[in-house]
C-alpha atoms as a PDB file:
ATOM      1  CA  UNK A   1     -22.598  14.994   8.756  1.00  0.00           C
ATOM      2  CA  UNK A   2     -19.148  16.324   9.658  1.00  0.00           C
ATOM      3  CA  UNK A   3     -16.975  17.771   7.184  1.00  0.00           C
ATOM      4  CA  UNK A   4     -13.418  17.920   7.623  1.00  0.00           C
ATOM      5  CA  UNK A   5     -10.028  18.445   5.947  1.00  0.00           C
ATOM      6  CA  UNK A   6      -7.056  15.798   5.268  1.00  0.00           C
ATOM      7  CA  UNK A   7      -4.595  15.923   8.507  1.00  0.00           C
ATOM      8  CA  UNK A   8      -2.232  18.119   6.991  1.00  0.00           C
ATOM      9  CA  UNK A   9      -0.452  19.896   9.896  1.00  0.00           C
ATOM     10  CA  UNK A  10       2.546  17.400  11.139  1.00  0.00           C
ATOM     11  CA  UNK A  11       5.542  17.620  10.469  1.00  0.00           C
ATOM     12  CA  UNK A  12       6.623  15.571   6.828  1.00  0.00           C
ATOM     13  CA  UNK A  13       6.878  11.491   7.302  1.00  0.00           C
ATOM     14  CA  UNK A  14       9.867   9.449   8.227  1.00  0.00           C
ATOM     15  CA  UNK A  15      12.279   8.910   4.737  1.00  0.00           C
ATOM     16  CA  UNK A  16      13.525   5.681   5.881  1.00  0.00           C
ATOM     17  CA  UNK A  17      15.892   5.172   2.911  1.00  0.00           C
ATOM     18  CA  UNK A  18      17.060   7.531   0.358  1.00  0.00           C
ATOM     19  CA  UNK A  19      20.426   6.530  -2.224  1.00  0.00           C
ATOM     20  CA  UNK A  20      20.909   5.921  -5.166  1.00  0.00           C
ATOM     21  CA  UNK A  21      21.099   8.189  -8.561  1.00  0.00           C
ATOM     22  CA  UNK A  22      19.263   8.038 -11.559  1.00  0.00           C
ATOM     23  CA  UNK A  23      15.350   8.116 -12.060  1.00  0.00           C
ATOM     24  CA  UNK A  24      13.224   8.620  -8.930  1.00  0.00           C
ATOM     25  CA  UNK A  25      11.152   5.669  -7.154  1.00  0.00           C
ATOM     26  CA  UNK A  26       9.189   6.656  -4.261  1.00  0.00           C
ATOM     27  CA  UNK A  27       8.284   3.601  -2.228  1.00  0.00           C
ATOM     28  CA  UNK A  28       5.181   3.116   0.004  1.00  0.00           C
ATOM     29  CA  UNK A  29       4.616   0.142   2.596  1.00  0.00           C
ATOM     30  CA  UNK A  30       1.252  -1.221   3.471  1.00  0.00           C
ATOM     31  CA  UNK A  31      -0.375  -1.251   6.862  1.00  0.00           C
ATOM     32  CA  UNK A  32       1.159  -2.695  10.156  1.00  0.00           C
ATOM     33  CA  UNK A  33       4.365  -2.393   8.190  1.00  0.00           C
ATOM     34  CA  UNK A  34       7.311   0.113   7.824  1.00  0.00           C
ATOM     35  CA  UNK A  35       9.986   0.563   5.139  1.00  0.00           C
ATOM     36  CA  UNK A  36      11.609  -2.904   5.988  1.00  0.00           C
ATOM     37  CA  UNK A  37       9.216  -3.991   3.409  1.00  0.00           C
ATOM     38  CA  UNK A  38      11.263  -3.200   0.677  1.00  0.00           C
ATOM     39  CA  UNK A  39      14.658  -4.694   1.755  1.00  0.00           C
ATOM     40  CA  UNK A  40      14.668  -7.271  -1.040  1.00  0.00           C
ATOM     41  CA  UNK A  41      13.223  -4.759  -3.766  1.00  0.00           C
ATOM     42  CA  UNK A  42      15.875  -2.073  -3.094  1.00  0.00           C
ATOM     43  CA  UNK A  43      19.183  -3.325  -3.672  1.00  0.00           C
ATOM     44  CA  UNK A  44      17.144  -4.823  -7.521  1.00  0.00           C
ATOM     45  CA  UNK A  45      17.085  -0.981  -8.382  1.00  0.00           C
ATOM     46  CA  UNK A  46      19.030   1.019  -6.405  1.00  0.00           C
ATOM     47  CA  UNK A  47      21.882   0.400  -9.113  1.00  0.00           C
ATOM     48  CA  UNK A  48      19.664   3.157 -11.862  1.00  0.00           C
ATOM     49  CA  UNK A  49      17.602   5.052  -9.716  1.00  0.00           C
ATOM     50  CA  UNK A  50      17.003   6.813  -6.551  1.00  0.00           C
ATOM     51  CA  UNK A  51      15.147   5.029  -4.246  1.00  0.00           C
ATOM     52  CA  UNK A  52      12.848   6.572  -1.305  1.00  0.00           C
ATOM     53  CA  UNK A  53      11.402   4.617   1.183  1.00  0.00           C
ATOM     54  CA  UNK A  54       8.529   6.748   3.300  1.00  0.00           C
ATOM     55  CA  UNK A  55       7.079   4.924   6.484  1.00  0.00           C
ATOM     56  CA  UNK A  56       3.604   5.721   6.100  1.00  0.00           C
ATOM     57  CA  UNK A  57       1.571   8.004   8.931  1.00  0.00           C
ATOM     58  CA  UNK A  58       1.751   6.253  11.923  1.00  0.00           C
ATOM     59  CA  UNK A  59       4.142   3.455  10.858  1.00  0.00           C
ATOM     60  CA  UNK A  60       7.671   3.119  11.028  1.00  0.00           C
ATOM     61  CA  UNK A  61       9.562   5.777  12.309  1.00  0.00           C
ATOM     62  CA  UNK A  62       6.660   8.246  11.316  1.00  0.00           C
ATOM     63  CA  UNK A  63       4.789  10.273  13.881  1.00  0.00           C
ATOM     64  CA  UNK A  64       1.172   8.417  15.415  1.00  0.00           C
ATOM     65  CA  UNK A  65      -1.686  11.458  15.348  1.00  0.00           C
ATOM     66  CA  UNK A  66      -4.181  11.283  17.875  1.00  0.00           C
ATOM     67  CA  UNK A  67      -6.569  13.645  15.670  1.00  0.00           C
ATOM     68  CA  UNK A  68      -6.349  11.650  12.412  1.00  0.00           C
ATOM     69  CA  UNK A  69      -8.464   9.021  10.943  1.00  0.00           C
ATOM     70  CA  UNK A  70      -6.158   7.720   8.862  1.00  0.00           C
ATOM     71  CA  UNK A  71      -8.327   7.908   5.481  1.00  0.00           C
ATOM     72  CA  UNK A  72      -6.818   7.733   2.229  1.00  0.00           C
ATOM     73  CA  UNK A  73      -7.188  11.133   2.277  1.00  0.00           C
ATOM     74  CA  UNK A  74      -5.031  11.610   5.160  1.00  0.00           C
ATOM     75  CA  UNK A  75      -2.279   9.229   4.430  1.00  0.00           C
ATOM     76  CA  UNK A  76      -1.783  11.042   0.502  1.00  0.00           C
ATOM     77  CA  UNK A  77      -1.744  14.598   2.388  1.00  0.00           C
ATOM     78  CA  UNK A  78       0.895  13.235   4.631  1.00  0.00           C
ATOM     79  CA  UNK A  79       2.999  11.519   1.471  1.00  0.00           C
ATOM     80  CA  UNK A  80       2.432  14.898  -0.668  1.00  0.00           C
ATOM     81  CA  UNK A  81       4.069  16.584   2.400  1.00  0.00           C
ATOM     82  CA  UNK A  82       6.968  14.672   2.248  1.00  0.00           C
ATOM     83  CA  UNK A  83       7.465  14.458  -1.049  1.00  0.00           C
ATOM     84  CA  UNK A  84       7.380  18.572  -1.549  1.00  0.00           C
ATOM     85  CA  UNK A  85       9.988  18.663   1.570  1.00  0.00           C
ATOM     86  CA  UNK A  86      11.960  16.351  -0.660  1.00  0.00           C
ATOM     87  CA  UNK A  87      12.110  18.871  -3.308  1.00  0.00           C
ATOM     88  CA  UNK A  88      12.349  16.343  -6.727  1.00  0.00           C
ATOM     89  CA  UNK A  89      12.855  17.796  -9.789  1.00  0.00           C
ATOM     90  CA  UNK A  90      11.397  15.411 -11.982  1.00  0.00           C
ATOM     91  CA  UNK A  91       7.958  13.354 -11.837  1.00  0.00           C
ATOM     92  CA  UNK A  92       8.584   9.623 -10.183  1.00  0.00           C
ATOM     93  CA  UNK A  93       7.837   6.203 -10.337  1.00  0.00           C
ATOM     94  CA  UNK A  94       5.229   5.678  -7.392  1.00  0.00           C
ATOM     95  CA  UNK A  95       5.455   2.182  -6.073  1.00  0.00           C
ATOM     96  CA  UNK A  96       2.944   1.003  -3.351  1.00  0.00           C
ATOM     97  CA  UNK A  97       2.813  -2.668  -1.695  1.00  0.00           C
ATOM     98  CA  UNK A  98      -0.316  -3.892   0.182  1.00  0.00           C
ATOM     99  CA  UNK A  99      -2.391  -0.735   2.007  1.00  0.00           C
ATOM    100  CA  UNK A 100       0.409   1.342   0.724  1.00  0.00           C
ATOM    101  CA  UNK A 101      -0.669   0.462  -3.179  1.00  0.00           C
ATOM    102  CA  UNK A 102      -4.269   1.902  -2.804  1.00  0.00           C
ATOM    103  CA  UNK A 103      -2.458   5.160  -1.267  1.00  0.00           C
ATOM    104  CA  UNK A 104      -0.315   5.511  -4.260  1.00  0.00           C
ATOM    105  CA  UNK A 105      -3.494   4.979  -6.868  1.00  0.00           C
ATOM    106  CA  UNK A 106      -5.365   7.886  -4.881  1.00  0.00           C
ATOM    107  CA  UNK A 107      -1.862   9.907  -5.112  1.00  0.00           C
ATOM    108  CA  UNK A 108      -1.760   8.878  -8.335  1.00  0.00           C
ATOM    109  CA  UNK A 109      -4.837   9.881  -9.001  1.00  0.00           C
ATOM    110  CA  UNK A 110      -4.940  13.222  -7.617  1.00  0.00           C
ATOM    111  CA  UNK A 111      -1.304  14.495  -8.467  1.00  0.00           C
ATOM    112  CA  UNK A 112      -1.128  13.398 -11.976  1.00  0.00           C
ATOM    113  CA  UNK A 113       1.974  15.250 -13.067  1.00  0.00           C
ATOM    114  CA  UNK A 114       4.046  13.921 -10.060  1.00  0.00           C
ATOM    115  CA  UNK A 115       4.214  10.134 -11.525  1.00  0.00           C
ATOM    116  CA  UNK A 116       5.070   8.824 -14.349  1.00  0.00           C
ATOM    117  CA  UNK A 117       4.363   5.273 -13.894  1.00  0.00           C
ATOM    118  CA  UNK A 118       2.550   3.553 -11.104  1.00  0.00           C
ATOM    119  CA  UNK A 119       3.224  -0.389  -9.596  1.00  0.00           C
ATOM    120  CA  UNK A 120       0.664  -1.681  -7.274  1.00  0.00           C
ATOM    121  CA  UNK A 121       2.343  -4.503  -5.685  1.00  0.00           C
ATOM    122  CA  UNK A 122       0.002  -7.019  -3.596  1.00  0.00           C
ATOM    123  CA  UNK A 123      -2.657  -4.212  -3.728  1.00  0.00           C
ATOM    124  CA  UNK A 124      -6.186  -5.518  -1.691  1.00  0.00           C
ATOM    125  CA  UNK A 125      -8.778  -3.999  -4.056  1.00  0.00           C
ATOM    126  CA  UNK A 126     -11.909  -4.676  -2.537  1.00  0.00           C
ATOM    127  CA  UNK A 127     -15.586  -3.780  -3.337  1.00  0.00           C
ATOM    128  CA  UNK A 128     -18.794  -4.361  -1.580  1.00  0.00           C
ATOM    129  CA  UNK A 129     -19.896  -8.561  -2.120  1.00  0.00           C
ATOM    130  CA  UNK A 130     -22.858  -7.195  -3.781  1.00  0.00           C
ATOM    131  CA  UNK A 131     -20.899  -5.783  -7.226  1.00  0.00           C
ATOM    132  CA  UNK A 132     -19.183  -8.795  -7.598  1.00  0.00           C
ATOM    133  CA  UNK A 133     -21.125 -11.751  -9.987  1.00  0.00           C
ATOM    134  CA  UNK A 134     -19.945 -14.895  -9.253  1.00  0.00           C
ATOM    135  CA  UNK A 135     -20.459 -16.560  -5.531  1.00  0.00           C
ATOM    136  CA  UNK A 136     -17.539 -17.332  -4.858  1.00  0.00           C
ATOM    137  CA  UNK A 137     -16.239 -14.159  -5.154  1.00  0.00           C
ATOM    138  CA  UNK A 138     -18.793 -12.609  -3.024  1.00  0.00           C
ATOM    139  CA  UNK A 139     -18.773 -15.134  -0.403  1.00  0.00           C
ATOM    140  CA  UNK A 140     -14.390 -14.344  -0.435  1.00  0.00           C
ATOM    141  CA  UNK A 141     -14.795 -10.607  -0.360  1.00  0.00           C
ATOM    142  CA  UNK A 142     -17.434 -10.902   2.592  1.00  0.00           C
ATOM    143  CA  UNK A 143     -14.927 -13.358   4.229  1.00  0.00           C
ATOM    144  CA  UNK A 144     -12.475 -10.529   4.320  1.00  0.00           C
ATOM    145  CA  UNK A 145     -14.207  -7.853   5.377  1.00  0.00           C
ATOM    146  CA  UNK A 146     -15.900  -9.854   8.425  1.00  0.00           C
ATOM    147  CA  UNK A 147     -12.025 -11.127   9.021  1.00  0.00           C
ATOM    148  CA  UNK A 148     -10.508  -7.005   9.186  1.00  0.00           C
ATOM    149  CA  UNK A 149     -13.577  -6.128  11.279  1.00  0.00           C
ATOM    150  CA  UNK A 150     -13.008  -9.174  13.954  1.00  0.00           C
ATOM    151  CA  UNK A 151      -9.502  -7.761  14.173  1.00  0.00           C
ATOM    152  CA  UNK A 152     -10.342  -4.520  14.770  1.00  0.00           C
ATOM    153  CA  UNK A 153     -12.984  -5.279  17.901  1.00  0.00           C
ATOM    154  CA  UNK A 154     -10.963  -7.863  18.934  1.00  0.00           C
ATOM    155  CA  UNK A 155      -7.647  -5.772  20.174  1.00  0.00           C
ATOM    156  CA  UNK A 156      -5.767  -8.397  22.492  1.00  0.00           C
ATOM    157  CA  UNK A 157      -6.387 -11.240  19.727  1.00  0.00           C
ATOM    158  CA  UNK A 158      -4.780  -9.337  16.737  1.00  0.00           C
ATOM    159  CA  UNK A 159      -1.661  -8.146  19.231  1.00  0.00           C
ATOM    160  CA  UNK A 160      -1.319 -11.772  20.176  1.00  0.00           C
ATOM    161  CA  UNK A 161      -1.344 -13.073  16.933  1.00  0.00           C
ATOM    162  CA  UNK A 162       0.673 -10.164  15.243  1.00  0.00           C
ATOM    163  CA  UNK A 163       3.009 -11.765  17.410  1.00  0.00           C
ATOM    164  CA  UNK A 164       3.136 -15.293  16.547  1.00  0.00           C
ATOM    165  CA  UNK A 165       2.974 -14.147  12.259  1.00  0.00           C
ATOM    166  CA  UNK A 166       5.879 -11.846  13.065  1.00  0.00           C
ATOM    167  CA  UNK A 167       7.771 -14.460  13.999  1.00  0.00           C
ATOM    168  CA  UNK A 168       7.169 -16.668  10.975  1.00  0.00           C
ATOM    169  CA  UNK A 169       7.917 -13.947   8.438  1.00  0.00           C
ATOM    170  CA  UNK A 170      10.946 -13.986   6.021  1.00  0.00           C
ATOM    171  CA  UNK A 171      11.836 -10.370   6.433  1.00  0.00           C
ATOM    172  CA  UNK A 172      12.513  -9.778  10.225  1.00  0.00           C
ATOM    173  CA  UNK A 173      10.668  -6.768  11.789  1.00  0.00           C
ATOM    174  CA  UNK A 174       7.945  -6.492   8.488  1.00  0.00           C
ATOM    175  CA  UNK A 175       5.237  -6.633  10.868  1.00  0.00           C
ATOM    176  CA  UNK A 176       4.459  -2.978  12.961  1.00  0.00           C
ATOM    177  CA  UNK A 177       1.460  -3.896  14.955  1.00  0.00           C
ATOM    178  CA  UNK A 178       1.866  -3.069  18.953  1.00  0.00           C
ATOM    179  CA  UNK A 179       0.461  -0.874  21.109  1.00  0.00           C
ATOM    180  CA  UNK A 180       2.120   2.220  19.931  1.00  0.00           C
ATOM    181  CA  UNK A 181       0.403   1.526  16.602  1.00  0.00           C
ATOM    182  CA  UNK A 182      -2.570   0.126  16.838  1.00  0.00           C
ATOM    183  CA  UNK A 183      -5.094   3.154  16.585  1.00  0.00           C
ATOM    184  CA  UNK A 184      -3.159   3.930  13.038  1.00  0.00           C
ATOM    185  CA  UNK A 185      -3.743   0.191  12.066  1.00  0.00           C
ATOM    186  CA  UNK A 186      -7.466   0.309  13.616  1.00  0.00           C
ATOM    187  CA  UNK A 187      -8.352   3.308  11.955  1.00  0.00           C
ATOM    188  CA  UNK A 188      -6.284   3.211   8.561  1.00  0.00           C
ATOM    189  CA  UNK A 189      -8.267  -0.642   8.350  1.00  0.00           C
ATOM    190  CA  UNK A 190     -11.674   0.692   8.681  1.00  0.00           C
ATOM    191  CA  UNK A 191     -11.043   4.384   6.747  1.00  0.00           C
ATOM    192  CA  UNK A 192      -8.379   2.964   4.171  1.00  0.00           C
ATOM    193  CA  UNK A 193      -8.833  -0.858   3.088  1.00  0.00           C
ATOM    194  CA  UNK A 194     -12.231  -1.633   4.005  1.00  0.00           C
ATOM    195  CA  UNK A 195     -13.749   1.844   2.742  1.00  0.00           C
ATOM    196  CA  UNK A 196     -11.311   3.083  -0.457  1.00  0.00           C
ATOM    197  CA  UNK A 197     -11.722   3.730  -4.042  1.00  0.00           C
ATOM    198  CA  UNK A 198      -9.261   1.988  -5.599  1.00  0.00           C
ATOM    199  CA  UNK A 199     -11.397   1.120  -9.006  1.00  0.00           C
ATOM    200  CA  UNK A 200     -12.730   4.850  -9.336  1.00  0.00           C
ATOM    201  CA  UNK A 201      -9.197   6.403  -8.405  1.00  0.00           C
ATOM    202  CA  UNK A 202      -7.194   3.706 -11.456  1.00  0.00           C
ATOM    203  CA  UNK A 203      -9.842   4.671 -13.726  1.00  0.00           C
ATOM    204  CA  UNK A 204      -8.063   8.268 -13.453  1.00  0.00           C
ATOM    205  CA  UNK A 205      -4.867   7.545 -13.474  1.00  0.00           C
ATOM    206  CA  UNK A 206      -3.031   9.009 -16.835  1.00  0.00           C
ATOM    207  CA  UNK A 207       0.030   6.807 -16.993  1.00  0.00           C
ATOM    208  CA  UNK A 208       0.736   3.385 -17.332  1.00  0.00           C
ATOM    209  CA  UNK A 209      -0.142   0.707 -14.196  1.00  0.00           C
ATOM    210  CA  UNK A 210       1.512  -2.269 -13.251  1.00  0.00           C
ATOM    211  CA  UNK A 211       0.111  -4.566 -10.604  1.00  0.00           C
ATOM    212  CA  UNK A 212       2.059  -7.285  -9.645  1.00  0.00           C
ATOM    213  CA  UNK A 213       0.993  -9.743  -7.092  1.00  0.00           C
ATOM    214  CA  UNK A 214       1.631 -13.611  -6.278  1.00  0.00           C
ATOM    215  CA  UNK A 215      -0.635 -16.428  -7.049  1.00  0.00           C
ATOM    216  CA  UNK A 216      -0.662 -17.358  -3.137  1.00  0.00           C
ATOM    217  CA  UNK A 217      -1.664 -13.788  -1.910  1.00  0.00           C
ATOM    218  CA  UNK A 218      -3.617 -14.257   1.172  1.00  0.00           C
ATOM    219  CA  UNK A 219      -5.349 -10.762   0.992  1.00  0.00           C
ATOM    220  CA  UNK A 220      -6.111 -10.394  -2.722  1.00  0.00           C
ATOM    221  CA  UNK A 221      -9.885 -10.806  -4.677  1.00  0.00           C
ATOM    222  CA  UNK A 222      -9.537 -12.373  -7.849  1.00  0.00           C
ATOM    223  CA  UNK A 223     -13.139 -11.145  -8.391  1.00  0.00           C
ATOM    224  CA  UNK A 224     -11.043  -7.285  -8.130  1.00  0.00           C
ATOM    225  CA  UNK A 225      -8.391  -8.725 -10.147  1.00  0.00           C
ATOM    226  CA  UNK A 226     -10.388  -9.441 -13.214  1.00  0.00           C
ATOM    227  CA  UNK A 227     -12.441  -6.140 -13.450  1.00  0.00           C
ATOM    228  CA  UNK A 228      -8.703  -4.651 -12.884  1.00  0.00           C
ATOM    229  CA  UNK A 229      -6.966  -6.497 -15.773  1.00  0.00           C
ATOM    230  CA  UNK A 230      -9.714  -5.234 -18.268  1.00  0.00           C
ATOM    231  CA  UNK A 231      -9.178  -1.300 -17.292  1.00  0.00           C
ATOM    232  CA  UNK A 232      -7.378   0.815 -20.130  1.00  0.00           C
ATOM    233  CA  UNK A 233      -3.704   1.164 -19.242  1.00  0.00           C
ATOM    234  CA  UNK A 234      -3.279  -1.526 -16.743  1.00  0.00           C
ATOM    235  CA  UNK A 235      -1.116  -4.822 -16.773  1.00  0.00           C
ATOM    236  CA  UNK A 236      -1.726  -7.190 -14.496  1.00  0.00           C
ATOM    237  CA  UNK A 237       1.408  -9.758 -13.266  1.00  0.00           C
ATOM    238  CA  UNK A 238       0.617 -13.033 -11.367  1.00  0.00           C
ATOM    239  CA  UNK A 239       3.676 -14.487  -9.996  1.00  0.00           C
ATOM    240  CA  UNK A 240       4.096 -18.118  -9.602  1.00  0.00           C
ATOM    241  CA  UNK A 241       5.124 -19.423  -5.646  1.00  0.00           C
ATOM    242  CA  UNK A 242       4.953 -15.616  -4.131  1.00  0.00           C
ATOM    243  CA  UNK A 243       2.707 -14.565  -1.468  1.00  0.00           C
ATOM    244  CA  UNK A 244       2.031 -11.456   0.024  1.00  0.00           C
ATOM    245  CA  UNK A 245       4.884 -10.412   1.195  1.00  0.00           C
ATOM    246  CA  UNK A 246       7.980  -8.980  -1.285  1.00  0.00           C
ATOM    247  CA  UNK A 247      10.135 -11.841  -1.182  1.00  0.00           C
ATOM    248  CA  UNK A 248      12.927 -12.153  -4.026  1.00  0.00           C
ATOM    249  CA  UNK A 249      10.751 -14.053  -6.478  1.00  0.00           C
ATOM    250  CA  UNK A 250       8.024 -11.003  -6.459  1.00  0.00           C
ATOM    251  CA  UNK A 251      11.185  -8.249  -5.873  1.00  0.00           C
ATOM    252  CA  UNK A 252      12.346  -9.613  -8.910  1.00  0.00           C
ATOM    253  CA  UNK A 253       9.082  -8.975 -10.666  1.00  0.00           C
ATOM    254  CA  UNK A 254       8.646  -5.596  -9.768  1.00  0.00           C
ATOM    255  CA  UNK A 255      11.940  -4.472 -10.337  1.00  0.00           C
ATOM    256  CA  UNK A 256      10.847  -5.680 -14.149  1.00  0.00           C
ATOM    257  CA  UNK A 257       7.839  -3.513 -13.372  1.00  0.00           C
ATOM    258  CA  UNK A 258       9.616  -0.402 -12.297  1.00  0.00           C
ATOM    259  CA  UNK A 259      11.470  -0.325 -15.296  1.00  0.00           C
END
């Protein structure tokens, strides 16, 4: 078996947006995404803090590694890079939406006295069908895992596609899926989402979680969601007519959250 360290040699991501004063919230997207994700979310709490928007490795305006496998590992490496460039002063809020909320539970996770609160927003916990108890919830989680590996083999489907959902969107340009990125999408689905530790890296965390997610989330497990809710420290927000995506209804909700 091959043994190898996170990437941890380019050069710190891509801050896509940094203003504001007050409090610190660092801000993570999810995959086949960039910063844009945030644009209703932002102007909520830029009033009392400082927001940061990173594009994730590969994402966004952040570099594409040839040599990386985009694990979890390798995507909180690159964050903890940035971040140290950044120079805070004070521990931060650690907000992560999709892909980009099972980064910031490992980050969490691992640099404990960097955050002081963490908000999973739309955050795809998954688990293997098997350690889930009810059918249905096996037969949904097996559904999704034979869905992200159809995408992956299948390259000119999911480009076409990406396409087409792009365009149907509410936030313009939310969707990063092309050639330039699609061995960071291919690998960071297989290495990030499909194979994490979400449930092992919350039960670390020391502060206080907030997951926040709509009741019309294509990508979440309710089966997740339940063993989530009953973990020590964590509150668990279903929002009424929001979907995956941070429109203003779930903005609004985690702006409540971040606070």
């Amino acid at each position: 078996m091959r043994w190898r360290m996170p990437w941890r040699h380019a050069l710190p991501l891509h801050v896509a947006h940094d203003s504001g004063t007050g409090p610190v919230v660092v801000l993570l997207h999810g995959i086949a995404s960039s910063s844009v994700t945030f644009q209703n979310l932002v102007p909520l709490i830029e009033p009392d803090h400082r927001c940061i928007s990173i594009d994730l490795l590969g994402f966004g305006g952040s570099p594409v590694v040839d040599d990386c496998d985009y694990t979890l590992a390798d995507h909180v490496a690159a964050i903890h890079r940035t971040v140290r460039s950044l120079r805070l002063r004070e521990p931060f809020v650690l907000v992560g939406h999709s892909m980009g909320s099972l980064i910031a539970a490992r980050y969490a996770a691992r640099h404990k006295r960097e955050v002081t609160k963490l908000v999973l927003v739309s955050p795809p916990i998954y688990v293997s069908p098997g350690e889930l108890s009810a059918d249905v919830d096996r037969d949904v989680m097996d559904l999704y895992l034979r869905a992200y590996r159809y995408l992956r083999a299948n390259k000119e489907f999911t480009l076409r596609n990406a396409r087409i959902v792009e365009r149907l969107l509410p936030i313009p340009q939310v969707m990063d899926i092309n050639e330039r990125t699609w061995t960071p999408f291919v690998k960071s689905l297989q290495n990030a989402i499909e194979s994490q530790t979400t449930l092992s890296d919350l039960a670390a965390v020391d502060v206080p979680v907030q997951v926040v997610y709509g009741v019309f989330d294509e990508f979440h497990s309710e089966g997740t969601m339940r063993i989530v809710e009953r973990m020590d420290g964590v509150e668990v927000h279903r929002i009424a007519a929001s979907d995956h995506v941070i429109g203003k209804r779930l903005a609004r909700a985690v702006e409540v959250a971040v606070s």
